[in-house]
PDB file of N, CA and C in Angstrom:
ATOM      1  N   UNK A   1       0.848  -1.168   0.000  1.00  0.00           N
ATOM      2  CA  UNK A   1       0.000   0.000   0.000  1.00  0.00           C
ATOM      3  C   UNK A   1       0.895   1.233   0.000  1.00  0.00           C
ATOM      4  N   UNK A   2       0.671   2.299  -0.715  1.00  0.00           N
ATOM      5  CA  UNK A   2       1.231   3.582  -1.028  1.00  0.00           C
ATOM      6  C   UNK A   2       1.406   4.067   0.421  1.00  0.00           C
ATOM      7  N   UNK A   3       2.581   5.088   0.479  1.00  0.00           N
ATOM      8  CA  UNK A   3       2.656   5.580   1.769  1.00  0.00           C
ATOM      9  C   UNK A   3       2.527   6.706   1.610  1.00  0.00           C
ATOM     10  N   UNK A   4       1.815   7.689   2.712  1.00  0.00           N
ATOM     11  CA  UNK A   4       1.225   9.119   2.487  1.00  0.00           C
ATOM     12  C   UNK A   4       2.999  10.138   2.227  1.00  0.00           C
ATOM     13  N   UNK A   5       2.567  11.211   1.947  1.00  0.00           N
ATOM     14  CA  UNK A   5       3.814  11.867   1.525  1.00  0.00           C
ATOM     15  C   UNK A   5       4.144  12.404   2.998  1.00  0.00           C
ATOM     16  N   UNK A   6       5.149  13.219   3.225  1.00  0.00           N
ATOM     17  CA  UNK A   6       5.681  14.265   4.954  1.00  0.00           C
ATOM     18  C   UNK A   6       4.598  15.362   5.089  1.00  0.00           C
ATOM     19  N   UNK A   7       4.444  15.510   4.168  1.00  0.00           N
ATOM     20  CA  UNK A   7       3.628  17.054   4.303  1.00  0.00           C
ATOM     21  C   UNK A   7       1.787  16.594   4.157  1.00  0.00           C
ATOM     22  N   UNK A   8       1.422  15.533   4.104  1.00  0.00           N
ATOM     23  CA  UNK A   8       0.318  15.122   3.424  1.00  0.00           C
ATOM     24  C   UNK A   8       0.284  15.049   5.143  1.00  0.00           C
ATOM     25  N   UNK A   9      -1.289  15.308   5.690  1.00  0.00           N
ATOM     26  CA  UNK A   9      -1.063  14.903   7.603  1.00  0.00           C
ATOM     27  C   UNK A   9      -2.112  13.436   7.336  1.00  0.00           C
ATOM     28  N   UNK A  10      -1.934  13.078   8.697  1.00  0.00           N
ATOM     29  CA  UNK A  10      -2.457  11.838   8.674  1.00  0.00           C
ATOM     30  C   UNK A  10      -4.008  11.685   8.750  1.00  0.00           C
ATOM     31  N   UNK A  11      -5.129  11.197   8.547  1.00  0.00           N
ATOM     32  CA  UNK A  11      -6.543  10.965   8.793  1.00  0.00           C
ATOM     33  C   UNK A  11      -6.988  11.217  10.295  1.00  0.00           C
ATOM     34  N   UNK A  12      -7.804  11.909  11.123  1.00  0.00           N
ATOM     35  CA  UNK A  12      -8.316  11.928  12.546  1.00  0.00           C
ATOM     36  C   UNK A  12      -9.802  11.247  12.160  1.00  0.00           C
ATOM     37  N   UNK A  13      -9.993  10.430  13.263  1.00  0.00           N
ATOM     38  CA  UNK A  13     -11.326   9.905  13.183  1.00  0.00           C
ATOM     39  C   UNK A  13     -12.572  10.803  12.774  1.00  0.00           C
ATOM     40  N   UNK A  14     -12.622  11.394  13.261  1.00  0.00           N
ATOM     41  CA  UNK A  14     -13.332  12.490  12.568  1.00  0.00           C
ATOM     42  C   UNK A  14     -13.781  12.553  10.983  1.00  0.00           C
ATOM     43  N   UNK A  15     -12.015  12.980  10.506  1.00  0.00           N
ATOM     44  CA  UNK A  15     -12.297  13.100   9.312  1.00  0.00           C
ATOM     45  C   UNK A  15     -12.649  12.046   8.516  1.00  0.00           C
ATOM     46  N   UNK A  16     -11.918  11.026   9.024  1.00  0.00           N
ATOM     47  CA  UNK A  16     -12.314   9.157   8.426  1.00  0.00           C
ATOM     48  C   UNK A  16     -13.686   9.254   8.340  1.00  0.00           C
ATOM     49  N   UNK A  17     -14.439   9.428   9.797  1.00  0.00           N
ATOM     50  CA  UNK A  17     -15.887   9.697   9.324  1.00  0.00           C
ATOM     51  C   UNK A  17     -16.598   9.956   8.526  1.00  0.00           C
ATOM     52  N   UNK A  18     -16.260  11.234   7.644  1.00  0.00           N
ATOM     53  CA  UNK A  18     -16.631  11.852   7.135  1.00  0.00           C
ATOM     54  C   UNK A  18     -16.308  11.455   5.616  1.00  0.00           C
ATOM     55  N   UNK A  19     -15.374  10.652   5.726  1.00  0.00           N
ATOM     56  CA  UNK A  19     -15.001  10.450   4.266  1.00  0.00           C
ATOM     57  C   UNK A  19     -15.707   9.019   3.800  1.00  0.00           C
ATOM     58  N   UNK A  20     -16.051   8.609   5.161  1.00  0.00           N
ATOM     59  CA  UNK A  20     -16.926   7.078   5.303  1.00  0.00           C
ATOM     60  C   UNK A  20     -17.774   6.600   3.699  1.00  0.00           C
ATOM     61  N   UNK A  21     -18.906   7.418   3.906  1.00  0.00           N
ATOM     62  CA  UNK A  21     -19.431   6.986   2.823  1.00  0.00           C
ATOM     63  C   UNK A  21     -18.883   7.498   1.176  1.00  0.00           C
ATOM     64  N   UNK A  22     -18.136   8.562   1.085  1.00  0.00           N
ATOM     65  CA  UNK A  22     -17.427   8.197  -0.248  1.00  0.00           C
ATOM     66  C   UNK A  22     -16.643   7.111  -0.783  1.00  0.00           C
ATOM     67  N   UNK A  23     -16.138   6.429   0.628  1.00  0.00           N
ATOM     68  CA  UNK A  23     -15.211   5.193   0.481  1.00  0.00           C
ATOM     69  C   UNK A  23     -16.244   4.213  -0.329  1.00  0.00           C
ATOM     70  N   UNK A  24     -17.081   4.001   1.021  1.00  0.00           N
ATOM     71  CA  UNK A  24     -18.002   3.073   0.586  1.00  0.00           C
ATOM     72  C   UNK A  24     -18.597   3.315  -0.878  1.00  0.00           C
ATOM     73  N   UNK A  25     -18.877   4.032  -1.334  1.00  0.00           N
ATOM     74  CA  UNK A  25     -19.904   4.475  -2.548  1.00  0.00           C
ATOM     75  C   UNK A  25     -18.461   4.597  -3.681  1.00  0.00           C
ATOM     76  N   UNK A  26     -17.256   4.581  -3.742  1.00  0.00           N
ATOM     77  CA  UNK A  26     -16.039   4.993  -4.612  1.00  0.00           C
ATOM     78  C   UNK A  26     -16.374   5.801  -5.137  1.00  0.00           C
ATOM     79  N   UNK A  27     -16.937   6.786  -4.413  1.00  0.00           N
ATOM     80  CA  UNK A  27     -16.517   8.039  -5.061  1.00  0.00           C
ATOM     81  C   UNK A  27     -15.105   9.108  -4.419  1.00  0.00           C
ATOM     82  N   UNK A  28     -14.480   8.538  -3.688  1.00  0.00           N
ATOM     83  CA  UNK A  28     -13.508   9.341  -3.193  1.00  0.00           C
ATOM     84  C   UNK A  28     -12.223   9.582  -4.174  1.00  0.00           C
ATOM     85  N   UNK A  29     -11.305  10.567  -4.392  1.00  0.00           N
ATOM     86  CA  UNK A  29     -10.787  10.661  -5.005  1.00  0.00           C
ATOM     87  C   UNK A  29      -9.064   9.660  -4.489  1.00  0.00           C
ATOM     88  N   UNK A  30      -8.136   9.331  -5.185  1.00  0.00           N
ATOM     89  CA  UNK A  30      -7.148   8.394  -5.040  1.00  0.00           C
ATOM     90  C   UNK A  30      -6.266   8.944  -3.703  1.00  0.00           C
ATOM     91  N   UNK A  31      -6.379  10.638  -3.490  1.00  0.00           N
ATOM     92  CA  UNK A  31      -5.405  10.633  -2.283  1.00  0.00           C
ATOM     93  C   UNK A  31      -6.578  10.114  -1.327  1.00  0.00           C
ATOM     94  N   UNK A  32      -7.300  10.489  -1.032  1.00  0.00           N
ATOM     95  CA  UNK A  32      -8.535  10.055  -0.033  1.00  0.00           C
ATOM     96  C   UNK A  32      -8.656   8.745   0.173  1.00  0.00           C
ATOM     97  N   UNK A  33      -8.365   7.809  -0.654  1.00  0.00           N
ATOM     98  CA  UNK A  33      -8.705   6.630  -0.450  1.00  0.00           C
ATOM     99  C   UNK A  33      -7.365   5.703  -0.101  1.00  0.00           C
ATOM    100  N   UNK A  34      -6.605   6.305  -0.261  1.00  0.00           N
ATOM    101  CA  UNK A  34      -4.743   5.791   0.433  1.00  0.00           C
ATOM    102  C   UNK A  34      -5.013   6.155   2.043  1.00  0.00           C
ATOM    103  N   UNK A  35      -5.273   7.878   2.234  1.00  0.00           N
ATOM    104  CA  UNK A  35      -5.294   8.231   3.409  1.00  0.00           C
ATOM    105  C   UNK A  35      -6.536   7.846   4.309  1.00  0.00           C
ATOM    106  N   UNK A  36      -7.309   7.164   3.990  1.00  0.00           N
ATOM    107  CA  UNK A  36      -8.646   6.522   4.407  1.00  0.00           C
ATOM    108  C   UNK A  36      -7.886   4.784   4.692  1.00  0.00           C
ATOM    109  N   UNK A  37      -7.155   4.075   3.922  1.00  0.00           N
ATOM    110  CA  UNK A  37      -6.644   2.937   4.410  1.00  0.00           C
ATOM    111  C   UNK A  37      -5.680   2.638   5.328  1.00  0.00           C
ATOM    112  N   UNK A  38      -5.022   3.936   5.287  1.00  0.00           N
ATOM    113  CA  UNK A  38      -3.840   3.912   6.078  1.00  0.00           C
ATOM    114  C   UNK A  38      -3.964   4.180   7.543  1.00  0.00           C
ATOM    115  N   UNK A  39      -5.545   5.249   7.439  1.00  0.00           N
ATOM    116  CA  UNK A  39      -6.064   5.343   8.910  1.00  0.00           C
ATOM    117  C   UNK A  39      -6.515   4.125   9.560  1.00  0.00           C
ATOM    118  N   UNK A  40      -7.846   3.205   9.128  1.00  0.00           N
ATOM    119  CA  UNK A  40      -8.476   2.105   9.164  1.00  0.00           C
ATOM    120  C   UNK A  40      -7.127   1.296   9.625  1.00  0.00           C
ATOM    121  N   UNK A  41      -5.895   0.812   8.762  1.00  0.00           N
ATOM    122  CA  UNK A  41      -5.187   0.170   9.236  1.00  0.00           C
ATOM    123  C   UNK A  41      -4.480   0.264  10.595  1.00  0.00           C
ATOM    124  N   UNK A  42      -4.973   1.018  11.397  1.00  0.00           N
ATOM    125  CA  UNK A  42      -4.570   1.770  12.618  1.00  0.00           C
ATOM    126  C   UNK A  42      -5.278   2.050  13.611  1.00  0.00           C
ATOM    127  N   UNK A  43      -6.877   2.124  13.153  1.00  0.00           N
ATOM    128  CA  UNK A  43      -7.511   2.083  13.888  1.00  0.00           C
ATOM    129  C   UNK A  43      -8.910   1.547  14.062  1.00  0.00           C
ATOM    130  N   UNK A  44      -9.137   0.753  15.282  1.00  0.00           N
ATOM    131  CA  UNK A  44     -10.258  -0.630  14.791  1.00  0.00           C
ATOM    132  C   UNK A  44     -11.408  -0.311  14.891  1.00  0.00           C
ATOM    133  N   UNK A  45     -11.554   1.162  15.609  1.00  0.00           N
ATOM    134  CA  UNK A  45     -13.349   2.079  15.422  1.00  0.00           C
ATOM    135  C   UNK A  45     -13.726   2.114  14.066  1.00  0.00           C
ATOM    136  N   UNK A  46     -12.522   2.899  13.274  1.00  0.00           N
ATOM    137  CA  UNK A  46     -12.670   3.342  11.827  1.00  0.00           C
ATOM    138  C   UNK A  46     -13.058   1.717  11.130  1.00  0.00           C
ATOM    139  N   UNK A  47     -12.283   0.894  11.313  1.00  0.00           N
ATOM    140  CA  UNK A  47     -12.605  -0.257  10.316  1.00  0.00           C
ATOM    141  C   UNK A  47     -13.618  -1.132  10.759  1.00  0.00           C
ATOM    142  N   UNK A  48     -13.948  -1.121  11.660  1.00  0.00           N
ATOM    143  CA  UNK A  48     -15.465  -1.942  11.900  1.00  0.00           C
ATOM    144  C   UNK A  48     -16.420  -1.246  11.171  1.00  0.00           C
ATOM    145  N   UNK A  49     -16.297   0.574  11.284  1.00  0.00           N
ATOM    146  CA  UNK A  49     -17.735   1.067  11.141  1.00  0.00           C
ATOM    147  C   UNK A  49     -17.846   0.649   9.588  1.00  0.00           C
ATOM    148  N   UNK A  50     -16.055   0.808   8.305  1.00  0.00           N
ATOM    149  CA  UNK A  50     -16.456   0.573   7.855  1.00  0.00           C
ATOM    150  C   UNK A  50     -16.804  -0.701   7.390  1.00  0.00           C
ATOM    151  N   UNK A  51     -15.836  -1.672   7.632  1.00  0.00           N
ATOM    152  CA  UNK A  51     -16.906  -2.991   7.439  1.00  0.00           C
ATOM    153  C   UNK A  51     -18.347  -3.480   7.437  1.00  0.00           C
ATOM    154  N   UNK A  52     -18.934  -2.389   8.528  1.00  0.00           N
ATOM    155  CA  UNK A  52     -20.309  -2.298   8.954  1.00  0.00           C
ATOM    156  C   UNK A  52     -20.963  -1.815   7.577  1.00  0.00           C
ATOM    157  N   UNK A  53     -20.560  -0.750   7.686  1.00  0.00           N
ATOM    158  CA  UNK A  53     -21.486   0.228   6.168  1.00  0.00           C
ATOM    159  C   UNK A  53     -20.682  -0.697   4.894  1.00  0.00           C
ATOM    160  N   UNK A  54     -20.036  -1.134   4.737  1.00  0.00           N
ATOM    161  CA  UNK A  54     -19.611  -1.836   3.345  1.00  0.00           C
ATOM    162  C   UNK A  54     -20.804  -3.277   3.407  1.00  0.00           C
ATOM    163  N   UNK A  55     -21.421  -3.726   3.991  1.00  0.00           N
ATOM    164  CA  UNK A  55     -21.726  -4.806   4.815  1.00  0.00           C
ATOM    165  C   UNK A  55     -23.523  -4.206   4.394  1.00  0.00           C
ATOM    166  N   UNK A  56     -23.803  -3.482   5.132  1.00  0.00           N
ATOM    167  CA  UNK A  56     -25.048  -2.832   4.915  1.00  0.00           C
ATOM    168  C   UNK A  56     -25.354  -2.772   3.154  1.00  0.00           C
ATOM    169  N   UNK A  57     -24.489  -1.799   2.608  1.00  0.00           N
ATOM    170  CA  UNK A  57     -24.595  -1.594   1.513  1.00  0.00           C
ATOM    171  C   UNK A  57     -24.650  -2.941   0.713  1.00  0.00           C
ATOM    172  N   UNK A  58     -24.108  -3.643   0.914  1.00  0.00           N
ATOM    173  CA  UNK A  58     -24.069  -4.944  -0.287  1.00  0.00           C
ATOM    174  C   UNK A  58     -25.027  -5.537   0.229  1.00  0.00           C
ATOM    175  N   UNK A  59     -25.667  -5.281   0.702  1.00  0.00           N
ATOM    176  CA  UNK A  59     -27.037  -6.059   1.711  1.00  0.00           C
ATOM    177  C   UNK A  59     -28.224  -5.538   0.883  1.00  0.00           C
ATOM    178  N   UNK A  60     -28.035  -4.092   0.943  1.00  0.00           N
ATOM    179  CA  UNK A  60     -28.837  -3.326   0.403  1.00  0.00           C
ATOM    180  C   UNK A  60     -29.128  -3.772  -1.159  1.00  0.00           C
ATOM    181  N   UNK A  61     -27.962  -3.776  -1.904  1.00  0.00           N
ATOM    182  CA  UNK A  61     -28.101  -3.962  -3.310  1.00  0.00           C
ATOM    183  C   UNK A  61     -27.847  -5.509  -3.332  1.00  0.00           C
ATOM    184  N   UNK A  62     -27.839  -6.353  -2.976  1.00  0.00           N
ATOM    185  CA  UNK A  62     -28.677  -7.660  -3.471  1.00  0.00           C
ATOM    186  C   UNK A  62     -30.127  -7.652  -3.173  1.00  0.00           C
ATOM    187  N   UNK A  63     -30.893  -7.272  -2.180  1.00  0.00           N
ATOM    188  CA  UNK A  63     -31.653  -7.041  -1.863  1.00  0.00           C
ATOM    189  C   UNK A  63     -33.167  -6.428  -2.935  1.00  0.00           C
ATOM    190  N   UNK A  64     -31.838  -5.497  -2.880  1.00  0.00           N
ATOM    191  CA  UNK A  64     -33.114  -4.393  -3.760  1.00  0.00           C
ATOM    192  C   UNK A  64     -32.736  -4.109  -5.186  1.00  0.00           C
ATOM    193  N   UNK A  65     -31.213  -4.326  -5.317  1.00  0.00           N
ATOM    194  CA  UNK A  65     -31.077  -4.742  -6.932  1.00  0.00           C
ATOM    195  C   UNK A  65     -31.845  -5.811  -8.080  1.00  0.00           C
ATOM    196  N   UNK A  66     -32.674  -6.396  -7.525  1.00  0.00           N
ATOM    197  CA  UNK A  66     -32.732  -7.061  -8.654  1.00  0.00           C
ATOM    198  C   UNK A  66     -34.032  -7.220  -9.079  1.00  0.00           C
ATOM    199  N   UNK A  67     -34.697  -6.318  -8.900  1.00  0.00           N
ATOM    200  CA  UNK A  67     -36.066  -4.999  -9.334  1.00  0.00           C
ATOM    201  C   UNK A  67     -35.967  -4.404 -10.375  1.00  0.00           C
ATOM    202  N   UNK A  68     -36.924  -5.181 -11.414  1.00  0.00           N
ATOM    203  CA  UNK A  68     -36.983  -4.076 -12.628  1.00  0.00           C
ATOM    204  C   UNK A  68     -38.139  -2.933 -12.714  1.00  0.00           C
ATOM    205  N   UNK A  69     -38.174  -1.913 -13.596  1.00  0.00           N
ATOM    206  CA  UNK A  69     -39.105  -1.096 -13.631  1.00  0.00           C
ATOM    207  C   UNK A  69     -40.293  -1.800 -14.487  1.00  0.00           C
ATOM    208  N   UNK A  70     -41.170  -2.017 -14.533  1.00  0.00           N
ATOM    209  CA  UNK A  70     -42.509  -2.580 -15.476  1.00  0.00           C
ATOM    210  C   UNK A  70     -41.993  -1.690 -16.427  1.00  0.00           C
ATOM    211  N   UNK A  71     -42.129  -3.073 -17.727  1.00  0.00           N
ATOM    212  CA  UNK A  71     -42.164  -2.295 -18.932  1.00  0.00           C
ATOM    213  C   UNK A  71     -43.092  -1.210 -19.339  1.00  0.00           C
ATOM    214  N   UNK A  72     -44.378  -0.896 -18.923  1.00  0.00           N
ATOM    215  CA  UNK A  72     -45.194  -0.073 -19.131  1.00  0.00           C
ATOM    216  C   UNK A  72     -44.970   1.383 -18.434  1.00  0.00           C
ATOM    217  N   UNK A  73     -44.188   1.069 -17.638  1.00  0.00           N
ATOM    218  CA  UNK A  73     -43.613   2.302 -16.701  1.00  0.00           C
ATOM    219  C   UNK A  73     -42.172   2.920 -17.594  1.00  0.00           C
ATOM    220  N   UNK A  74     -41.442   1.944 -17.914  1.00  0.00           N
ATOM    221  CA  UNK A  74     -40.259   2.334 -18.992  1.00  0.00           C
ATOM    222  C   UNK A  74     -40.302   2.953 -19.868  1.00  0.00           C
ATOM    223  N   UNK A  75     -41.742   2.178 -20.776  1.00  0.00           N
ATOM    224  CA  UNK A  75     -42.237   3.126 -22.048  1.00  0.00           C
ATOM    225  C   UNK A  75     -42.586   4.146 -21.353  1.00  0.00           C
ATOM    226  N   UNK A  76     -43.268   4.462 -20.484  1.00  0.00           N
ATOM    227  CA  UNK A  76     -44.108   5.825 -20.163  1.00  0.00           C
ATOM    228  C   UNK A  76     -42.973   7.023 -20.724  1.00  0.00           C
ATOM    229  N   UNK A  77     -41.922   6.784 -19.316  1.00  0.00           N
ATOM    230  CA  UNK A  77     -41.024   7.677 -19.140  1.00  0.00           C
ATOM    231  C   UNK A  77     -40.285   7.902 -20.431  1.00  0.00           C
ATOM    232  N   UNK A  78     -39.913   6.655 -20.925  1.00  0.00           N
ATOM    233  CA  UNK A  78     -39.412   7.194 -22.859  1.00  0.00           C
ATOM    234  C   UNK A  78     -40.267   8.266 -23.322  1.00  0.00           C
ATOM    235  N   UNK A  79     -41.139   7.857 -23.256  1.00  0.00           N
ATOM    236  CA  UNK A  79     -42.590   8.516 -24.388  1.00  0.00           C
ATOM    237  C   UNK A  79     -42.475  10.268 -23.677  1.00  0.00           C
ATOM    238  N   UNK A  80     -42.546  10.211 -22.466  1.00  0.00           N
ATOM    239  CA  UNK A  80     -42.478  11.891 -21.965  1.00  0.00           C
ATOM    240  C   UNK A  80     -41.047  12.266 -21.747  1.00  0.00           C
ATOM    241  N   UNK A  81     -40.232  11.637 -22.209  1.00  0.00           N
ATOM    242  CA  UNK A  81     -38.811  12.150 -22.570  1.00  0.00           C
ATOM    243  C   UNK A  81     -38.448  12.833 -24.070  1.00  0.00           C
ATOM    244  N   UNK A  82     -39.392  11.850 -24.892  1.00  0.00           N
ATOM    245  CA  UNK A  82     -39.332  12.142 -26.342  1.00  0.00           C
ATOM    246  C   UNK A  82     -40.464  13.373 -26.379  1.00  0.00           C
ATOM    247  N   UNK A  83     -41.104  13.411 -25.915  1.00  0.00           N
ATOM    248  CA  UNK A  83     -41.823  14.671 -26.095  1.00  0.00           C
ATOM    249  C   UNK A  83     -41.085  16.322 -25.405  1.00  0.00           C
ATOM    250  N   UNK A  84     -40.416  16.043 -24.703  1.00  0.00           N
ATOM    251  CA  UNK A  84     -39.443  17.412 -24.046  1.00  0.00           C
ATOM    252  C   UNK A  84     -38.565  17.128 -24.666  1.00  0.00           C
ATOM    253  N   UNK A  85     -37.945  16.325 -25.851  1.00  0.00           N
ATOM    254  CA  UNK A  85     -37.277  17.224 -27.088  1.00  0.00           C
ATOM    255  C   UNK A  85     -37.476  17.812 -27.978  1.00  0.00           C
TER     256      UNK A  85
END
């Protein structure tokens, strides 16, 4: 794993917090997500919670992923899409 630079400071729980669900969701950008592992690897609040929410989430989308929209509902929304062009 990449090591943060001297001048780069280290993650406070806090901020781990806060960066929680971008982790989870990948939307965080590449320094964020070095300095988000490097915290977790250090500290076992940060990596439970996220195990927890990584855990939730894939719960979530087997769950509720595999729901389609009724085709009659699909066309709808086409049909009043093609008309607001």
């Amino acid at each position: 794993m990449p090591r943060m630079q001297p001048e780069e400071k280290k993650l406070e729980v806090e901020e781990c917090q806060q960066l929680l669900q971008l982790i989870v969701d990948g939307q965080a950008t590449p320094e964020q997500t070095i300095a988000f592992q490097e915290h977790i690897c250090s500290c076992k609040k940060c990596d439970e919670k996220f195990k927890l929410d990584s855990a939730i989430k894939e719960a979530i989308k087997k769950t509720c992923g595999c729901h389609q929209a009724p085709q009659e509902l699909v066309s709808t929304i086409q049909g009043a899409l093609q008309n607001l062009r």
